[in-house]
PDB file of N, CA and C in Angstrom:
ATOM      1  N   UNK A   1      -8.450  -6.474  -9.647  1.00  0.00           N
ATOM      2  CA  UNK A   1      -9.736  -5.918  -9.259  1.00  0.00           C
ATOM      3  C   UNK A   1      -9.540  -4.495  -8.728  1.00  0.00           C
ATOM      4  N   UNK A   2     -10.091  -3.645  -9.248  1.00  0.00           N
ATOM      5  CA  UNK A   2     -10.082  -2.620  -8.835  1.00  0.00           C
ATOM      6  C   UNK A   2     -10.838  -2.295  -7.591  1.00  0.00           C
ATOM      7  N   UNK A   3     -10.122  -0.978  -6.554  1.00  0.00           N
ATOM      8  CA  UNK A   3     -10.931  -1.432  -5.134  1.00  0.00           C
ATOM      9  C   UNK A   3     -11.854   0.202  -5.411  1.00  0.00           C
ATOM     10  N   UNK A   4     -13.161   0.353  -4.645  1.00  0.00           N
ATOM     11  CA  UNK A   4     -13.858   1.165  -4.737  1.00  0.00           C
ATOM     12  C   UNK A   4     -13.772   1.795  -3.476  1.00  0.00           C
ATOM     13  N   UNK A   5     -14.425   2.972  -3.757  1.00  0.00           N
ATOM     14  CA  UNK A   5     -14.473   3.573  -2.667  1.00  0.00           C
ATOM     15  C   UNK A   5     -16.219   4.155  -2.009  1.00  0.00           C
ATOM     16  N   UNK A   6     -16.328   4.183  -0.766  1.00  0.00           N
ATOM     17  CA  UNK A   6     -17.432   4.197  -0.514  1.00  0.00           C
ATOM     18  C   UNK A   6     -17.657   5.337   0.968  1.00  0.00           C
ATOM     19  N   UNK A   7     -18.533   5.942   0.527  1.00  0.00           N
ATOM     20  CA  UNK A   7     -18.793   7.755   1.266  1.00  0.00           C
ATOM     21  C   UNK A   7     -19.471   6.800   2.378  1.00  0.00           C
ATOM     22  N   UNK A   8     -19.186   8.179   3.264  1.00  0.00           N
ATOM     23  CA  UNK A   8     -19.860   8.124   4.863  1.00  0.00           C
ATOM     24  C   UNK A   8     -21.151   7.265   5.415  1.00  0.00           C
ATOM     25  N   UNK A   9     -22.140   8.069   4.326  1.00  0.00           N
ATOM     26  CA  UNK A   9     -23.008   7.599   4.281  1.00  0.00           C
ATOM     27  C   UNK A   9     -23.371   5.723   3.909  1.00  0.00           C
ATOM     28  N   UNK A  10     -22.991   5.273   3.417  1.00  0.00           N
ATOM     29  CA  UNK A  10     -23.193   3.956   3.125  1.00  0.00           C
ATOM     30  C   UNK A  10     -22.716   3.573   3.916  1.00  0.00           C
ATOM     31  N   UNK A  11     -21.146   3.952   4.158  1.00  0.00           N
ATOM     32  CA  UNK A  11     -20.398   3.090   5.373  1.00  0.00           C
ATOM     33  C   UNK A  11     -22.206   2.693   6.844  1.00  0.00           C
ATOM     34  N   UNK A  12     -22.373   4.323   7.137  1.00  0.00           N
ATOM     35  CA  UNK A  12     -23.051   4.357   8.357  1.00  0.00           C
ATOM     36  C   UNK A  12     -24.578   3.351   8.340  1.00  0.00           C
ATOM     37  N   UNK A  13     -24.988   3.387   6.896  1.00  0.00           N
ATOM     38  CA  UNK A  13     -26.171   2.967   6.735  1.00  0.00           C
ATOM     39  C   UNK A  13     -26.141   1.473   6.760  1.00  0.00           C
ATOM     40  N   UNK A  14     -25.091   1.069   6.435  1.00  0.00           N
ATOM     41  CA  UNK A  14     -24.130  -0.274   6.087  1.00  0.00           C
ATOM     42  C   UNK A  14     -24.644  -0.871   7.901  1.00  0.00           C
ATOM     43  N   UNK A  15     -23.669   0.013   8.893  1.00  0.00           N
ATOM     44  CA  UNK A  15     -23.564  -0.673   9.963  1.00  0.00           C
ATOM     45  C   UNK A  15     -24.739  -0.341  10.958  1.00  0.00           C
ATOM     46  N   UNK A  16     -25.647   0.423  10.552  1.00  0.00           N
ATOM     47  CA  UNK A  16     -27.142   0.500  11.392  1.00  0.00           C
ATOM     48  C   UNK A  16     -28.204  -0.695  11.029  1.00  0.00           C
ATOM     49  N   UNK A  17     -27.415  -1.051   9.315  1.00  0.00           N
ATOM     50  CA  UNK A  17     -28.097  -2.162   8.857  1.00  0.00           C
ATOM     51  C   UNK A  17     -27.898  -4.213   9.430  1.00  0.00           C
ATOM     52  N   UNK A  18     -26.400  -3.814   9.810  1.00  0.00           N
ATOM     53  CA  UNK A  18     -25.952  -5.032  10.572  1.00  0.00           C
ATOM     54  C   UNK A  18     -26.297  -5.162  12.157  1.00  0.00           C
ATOM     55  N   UNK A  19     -26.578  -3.713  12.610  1.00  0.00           N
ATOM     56  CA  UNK A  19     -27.103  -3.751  14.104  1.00  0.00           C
ATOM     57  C   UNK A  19     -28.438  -3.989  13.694  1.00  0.00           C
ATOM     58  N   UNK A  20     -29.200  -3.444  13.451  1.00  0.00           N
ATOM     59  CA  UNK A  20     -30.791  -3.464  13.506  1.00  0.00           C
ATOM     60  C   UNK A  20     -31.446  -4.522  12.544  1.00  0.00           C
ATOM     61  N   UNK A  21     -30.673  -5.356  11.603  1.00  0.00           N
ATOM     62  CA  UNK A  21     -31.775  -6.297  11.266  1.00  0.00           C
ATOM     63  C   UNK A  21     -31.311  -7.688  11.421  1.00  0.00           C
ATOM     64  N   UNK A  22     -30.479  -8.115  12.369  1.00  0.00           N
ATOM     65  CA  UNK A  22     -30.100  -9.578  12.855  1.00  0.00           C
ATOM     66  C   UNK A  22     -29.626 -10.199  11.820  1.00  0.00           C
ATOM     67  N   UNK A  23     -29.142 -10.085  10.889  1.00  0.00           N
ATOM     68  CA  UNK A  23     -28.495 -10.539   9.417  1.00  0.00           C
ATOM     69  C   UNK A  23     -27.219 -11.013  10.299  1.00  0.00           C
ATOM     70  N   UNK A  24     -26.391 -12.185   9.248  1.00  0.00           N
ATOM     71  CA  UNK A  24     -25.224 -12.141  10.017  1.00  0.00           C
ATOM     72  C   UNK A  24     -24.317 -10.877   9.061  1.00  0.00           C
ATOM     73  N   UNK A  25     -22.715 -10.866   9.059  1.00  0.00           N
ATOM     74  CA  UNK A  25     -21.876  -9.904   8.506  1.00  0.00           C
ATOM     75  C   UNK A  25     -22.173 -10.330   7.265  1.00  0.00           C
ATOM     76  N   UNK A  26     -22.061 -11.372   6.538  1.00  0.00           N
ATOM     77  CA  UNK A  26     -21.485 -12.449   5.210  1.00  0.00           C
ATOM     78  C   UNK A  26     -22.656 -11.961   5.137  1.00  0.00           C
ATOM     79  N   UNK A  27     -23.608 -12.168   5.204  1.00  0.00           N
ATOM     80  CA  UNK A  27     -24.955 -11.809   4.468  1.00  0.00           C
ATOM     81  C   UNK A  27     -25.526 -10.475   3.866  1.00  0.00           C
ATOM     82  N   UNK A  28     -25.189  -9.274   4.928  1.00  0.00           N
ATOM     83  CA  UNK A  28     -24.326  -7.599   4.313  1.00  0.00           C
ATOM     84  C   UNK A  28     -23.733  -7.680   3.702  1.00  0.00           C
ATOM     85  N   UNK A  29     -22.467  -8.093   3.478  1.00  0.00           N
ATOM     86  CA  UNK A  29     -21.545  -8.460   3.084  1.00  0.00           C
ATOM     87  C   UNK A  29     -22.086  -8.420   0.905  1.00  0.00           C
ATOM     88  N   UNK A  30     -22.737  -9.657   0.938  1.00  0.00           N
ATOM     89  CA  UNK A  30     -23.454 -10.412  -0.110  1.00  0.00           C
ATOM     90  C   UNK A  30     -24.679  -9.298  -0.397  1.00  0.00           C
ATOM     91  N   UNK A  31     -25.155  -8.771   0.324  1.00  0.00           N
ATOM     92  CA  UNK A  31     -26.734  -7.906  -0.304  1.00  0.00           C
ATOM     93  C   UNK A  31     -25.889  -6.930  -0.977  1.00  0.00           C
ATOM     94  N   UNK A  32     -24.726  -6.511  -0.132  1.00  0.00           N
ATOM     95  CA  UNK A  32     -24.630  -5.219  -0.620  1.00  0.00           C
ATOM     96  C   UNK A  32     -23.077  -5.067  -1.356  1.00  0.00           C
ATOM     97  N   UNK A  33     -22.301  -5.973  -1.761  1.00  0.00           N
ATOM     98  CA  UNK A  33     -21.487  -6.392  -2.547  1.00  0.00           C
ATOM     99  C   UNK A  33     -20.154  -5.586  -2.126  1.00  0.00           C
ATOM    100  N   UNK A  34     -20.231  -5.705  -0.715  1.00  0.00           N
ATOM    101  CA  UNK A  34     -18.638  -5.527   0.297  1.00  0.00           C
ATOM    102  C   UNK A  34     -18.313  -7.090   0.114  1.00  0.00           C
ATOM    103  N   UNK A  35     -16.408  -6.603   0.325  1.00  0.00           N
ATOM    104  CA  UNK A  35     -15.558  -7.579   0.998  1.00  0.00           C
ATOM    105  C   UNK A  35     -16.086  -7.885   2.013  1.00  0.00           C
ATOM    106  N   UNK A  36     -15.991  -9.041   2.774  1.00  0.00           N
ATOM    107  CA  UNK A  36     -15.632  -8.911   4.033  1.00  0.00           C
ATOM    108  C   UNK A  36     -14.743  -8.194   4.795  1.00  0.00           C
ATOM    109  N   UNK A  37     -13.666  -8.640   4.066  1.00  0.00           N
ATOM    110  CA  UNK A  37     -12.286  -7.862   4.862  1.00  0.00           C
ATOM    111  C   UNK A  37     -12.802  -6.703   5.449  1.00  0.00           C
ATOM    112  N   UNK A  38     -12.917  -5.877   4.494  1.00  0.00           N
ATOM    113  CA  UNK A  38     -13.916  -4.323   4.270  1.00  0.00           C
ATOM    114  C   UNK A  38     -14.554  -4.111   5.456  1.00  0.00           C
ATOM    115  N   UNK A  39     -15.661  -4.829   5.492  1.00  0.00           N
ATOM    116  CA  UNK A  39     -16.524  -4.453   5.962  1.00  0.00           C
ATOM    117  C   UNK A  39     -16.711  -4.866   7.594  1.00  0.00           C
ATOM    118  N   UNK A  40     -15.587  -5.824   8.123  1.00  0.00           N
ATOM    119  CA  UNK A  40     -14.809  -5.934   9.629  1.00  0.00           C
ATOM    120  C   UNK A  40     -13.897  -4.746   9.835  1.00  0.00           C
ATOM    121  N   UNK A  41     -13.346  -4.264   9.132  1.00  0.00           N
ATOM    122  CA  UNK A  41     -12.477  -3.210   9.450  1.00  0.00           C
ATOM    123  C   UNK A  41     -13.541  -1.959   9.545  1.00  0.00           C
ATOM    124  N   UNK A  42     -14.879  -1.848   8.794  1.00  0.00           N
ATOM    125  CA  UNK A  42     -16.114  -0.929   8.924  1.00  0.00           C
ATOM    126  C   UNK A  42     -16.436  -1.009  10.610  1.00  0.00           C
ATOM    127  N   UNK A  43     -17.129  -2.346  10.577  1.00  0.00           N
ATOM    128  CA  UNK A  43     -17.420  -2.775  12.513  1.00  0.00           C
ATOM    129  C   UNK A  43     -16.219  -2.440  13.644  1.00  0.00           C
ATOM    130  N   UNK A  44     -15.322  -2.330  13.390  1.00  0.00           N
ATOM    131  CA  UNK A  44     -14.299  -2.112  13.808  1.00  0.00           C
ATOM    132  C   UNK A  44     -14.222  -0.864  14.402  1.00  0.00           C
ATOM    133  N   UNK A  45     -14.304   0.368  13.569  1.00  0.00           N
ATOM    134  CA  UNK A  45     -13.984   1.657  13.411  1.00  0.00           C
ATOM    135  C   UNK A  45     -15.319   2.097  14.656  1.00  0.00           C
ATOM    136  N   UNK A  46     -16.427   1.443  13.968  1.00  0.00           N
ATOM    137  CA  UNK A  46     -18.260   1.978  14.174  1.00  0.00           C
ATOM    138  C   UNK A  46     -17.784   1.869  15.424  1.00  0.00           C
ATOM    139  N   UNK A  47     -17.640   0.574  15.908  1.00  0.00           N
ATOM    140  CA  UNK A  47     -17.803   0.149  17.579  1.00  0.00           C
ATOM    141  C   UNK A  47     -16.994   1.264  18.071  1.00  0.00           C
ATOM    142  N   UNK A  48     -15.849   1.631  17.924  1.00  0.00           N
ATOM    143  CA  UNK A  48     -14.783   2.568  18.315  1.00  0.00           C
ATOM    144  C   UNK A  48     -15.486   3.482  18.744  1.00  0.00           C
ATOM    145  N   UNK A  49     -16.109   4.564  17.769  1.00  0.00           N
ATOM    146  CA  UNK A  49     -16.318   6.016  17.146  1.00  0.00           C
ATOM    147  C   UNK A  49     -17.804   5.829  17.184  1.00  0.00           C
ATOM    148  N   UNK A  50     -18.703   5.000  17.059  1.00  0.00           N
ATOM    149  CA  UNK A  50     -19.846   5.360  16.724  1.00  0.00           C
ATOM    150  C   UNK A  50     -20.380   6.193  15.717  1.00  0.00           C
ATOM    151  N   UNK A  51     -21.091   7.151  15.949  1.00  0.00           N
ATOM    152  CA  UNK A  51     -21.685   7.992  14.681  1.00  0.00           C
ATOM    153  C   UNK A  51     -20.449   9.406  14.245  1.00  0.00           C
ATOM    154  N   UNK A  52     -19.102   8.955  14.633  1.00  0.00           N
ATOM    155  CA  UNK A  52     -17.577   9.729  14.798  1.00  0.00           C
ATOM    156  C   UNK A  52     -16.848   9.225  13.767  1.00  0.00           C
ATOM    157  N   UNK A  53     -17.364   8.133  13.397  1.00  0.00           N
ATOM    158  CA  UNK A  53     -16.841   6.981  12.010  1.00  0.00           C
ATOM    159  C   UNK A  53     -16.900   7.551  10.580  1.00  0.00           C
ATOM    160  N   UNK A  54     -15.651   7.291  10.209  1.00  0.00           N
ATOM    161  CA  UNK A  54     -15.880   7.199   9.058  1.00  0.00           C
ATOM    162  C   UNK A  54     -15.794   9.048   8.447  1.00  0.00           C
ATOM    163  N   UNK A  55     -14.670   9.716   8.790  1.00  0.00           N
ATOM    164  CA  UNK A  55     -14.569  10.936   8.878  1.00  0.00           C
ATOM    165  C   UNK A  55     -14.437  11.809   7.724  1.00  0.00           C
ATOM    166  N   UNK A  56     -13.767  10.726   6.667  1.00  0.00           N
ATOM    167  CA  UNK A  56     -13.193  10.930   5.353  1.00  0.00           C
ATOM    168  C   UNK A  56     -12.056  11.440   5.188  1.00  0.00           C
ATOM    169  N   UNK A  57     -11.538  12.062   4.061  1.00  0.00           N
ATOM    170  CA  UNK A  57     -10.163  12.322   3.984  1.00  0.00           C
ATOM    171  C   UNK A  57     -10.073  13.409   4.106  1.00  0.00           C
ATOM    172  N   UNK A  58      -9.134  14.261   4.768  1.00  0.00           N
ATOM    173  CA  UNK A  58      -8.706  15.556   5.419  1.00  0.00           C
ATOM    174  C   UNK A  58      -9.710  16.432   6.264  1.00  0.00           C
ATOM    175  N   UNK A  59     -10.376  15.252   7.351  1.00  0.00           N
ATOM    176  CA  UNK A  59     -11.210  15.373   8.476  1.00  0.00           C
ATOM    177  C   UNK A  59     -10.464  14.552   9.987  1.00  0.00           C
ATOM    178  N   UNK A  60     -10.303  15.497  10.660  1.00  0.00           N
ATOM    179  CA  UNK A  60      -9.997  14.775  12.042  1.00  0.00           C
ATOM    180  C   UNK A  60     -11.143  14.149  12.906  1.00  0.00           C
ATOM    181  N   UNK A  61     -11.000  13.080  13.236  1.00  0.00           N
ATOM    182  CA  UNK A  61     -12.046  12.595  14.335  1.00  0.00           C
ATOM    183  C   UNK A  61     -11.545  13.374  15.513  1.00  0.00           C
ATOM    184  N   UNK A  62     -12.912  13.258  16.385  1.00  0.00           N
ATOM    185  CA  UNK A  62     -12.885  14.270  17.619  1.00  0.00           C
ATOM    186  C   UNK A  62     -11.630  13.316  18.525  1.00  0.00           C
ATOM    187  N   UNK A  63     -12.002  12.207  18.403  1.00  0.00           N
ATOM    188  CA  UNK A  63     -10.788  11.372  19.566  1.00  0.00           C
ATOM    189  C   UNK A  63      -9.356  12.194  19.236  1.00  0.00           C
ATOM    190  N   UNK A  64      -8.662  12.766  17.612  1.00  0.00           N
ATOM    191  CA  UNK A  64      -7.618  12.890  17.497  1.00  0.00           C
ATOM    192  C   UNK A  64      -7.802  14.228  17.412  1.00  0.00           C
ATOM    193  N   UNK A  65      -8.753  15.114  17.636  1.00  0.00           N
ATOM    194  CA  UNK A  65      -8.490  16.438  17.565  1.00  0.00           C
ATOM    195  C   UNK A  65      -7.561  17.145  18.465  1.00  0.00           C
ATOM    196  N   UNK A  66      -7.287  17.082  19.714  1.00  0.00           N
ATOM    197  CA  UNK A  66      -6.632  17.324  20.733  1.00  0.00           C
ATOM    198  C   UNK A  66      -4.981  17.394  20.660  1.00  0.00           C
ATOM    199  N   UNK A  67      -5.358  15.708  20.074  1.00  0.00           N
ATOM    200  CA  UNK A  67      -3.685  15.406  19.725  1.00  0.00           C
ATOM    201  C   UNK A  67      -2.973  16.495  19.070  1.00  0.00           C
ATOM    202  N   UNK A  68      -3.912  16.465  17.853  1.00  0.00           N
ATOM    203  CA  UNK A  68      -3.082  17.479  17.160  1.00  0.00           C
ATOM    204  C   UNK A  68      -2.997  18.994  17.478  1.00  0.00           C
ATOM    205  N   UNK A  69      -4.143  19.389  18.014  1.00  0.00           N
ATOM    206  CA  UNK A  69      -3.719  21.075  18.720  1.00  0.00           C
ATOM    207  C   UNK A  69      -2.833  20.709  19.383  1.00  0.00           C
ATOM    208  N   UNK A  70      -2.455  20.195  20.070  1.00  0.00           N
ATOM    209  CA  UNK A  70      -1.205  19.967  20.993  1.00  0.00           C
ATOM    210  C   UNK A  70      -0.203  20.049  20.694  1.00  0.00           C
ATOM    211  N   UNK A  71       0.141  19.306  19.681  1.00  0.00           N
ATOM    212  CA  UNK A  71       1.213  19.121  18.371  1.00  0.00           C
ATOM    213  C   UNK A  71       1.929  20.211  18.055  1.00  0.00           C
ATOM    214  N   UNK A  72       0.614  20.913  17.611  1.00  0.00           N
ATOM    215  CA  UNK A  72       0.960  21.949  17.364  1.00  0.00           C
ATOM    216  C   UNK A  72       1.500  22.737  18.000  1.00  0.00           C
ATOM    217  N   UNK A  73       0.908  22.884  19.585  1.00  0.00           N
ATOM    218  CA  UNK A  73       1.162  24.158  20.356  1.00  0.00           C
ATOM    219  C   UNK A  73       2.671  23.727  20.748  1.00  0.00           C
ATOM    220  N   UNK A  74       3.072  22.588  21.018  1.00  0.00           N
ATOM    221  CA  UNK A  74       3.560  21.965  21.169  1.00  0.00           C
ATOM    222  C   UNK A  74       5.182  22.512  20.327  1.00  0.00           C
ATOM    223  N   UNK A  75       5.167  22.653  18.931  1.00  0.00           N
ATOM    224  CA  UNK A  75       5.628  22.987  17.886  1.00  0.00           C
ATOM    225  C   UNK A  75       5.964  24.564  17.599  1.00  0.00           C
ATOM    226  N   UNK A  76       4.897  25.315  17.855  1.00  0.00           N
ATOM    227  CA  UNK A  76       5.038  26.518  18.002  1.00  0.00           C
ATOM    228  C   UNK A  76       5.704  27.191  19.351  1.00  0.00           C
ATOM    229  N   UNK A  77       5.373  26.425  20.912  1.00  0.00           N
ATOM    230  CA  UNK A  77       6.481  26.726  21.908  1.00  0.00           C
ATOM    231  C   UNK A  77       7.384  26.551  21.833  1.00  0.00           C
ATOM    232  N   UNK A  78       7.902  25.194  20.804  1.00  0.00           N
ATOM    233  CA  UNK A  78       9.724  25.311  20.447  1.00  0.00           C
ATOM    234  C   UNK A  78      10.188  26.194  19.117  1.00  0.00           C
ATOM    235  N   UNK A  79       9.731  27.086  18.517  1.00  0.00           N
ATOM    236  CA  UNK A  79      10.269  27.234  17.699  1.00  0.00           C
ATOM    237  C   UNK A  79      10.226  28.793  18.436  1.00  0.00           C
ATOM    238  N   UNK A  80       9.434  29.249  19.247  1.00  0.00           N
ATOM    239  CA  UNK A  80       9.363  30.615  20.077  1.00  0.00           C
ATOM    240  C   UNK A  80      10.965  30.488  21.016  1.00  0.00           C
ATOM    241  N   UNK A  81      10.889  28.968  21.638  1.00  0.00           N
ATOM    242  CA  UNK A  81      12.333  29.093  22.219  1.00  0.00           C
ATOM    243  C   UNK A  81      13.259  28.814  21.656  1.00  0.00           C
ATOM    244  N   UNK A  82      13.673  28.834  20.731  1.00  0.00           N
ATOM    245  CA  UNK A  82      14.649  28.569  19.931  1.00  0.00           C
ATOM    246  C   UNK A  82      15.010  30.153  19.576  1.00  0.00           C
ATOM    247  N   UNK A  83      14.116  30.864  19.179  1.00  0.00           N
ATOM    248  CA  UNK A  83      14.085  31.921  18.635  1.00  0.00           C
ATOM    249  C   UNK A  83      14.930  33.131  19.884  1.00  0.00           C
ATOM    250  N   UNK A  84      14.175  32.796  20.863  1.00  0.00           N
ATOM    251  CA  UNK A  84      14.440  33.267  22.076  1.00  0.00           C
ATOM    252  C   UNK A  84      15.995  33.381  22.675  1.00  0.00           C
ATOM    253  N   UNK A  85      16.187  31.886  22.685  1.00  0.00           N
ATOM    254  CA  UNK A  85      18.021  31.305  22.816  1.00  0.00           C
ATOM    255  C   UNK A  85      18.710  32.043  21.777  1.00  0.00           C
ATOM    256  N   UNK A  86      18.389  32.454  20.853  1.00  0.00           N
ATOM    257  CA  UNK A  86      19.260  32.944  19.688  1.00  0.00           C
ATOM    258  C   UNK A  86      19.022  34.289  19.949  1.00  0.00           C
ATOM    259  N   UNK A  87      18.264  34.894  20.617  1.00  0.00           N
ATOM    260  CA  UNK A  87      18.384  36.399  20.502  1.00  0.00           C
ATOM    261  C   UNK A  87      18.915  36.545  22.060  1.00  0.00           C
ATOM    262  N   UNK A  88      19.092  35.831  22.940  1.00  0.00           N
ATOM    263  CA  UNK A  88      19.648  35.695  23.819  1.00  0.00           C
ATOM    264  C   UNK A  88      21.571  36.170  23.289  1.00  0.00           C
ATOM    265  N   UNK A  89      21.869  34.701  22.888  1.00  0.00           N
ATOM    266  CA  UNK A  89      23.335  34.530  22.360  1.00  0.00           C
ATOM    267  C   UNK A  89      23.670  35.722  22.181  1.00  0.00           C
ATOM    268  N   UNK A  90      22.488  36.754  20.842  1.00  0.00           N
ATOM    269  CA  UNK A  90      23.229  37.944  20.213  1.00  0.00           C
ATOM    270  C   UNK A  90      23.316  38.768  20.999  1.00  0.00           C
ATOM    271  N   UNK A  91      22.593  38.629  22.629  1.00  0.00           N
ATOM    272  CA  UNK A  91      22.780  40.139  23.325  1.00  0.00           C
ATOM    273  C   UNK A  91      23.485  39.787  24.519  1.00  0.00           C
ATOM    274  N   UNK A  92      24.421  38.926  24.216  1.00  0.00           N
ATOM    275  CA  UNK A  92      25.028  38.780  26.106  1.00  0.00           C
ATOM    276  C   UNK A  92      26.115  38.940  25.097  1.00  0.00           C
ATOM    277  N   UNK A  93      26.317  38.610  23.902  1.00  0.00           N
ATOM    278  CA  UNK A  93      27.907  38.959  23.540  1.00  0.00           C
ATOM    279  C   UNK A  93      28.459  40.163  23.533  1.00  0.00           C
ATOM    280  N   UNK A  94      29.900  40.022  24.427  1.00  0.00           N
ATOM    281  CA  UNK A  94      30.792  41.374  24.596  1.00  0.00           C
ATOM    282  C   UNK A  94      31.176  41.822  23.420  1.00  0.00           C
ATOM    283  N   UNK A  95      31.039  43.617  23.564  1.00  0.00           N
ATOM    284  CA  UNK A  95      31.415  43.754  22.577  1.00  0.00           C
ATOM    285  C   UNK A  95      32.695  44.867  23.226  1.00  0.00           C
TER     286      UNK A  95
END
């Protein structure tokens, strides 16, 4: 079986549709021809993130935005001291 893929939008409309009309999951699930599996790992994310869900591919959620500036800066202060130590070495040596 081939697996599909499904944009932001449905995901979100998906889970405003399981909050707001008292359906159980299996019954979403069935109208709208998700896995289950799927579509617990959907509730999952929503509850997390809320309207933050579901970001797509080569989008950071705001929870992990931080992380990664950090990372970064993180990355770029060691490679400044590294740089630093080495131009150090070349100027204390006697000549």
């Amino acid at each position: 079986m081939r697996s599909r893929n499904y944009d932001r939008e449905f995901k979100l409309n998906a889970m405003k549709l399981y909050e707001n009309s008292g359906k159980k999951a299996s019954e979403i699930c069935r109208d709208l021809g998700i896995p289950d599996s799927t579509f617990s790992v959907w509730v999952k994310e929503y509850r997390k993130e809320k309207e933050n869900s579901f970001p797509g591919s080569g989008k950071v959620k705001n929870s992990n935005e931080e992380l990664y500036r950090l990372k970064k800066e993180l990355k770029d202060a060691q490679m400044e001291r590294d740089i630093l130590k080495k131009a150090l070495a070349i100027f204390s040596q006697k000549k």
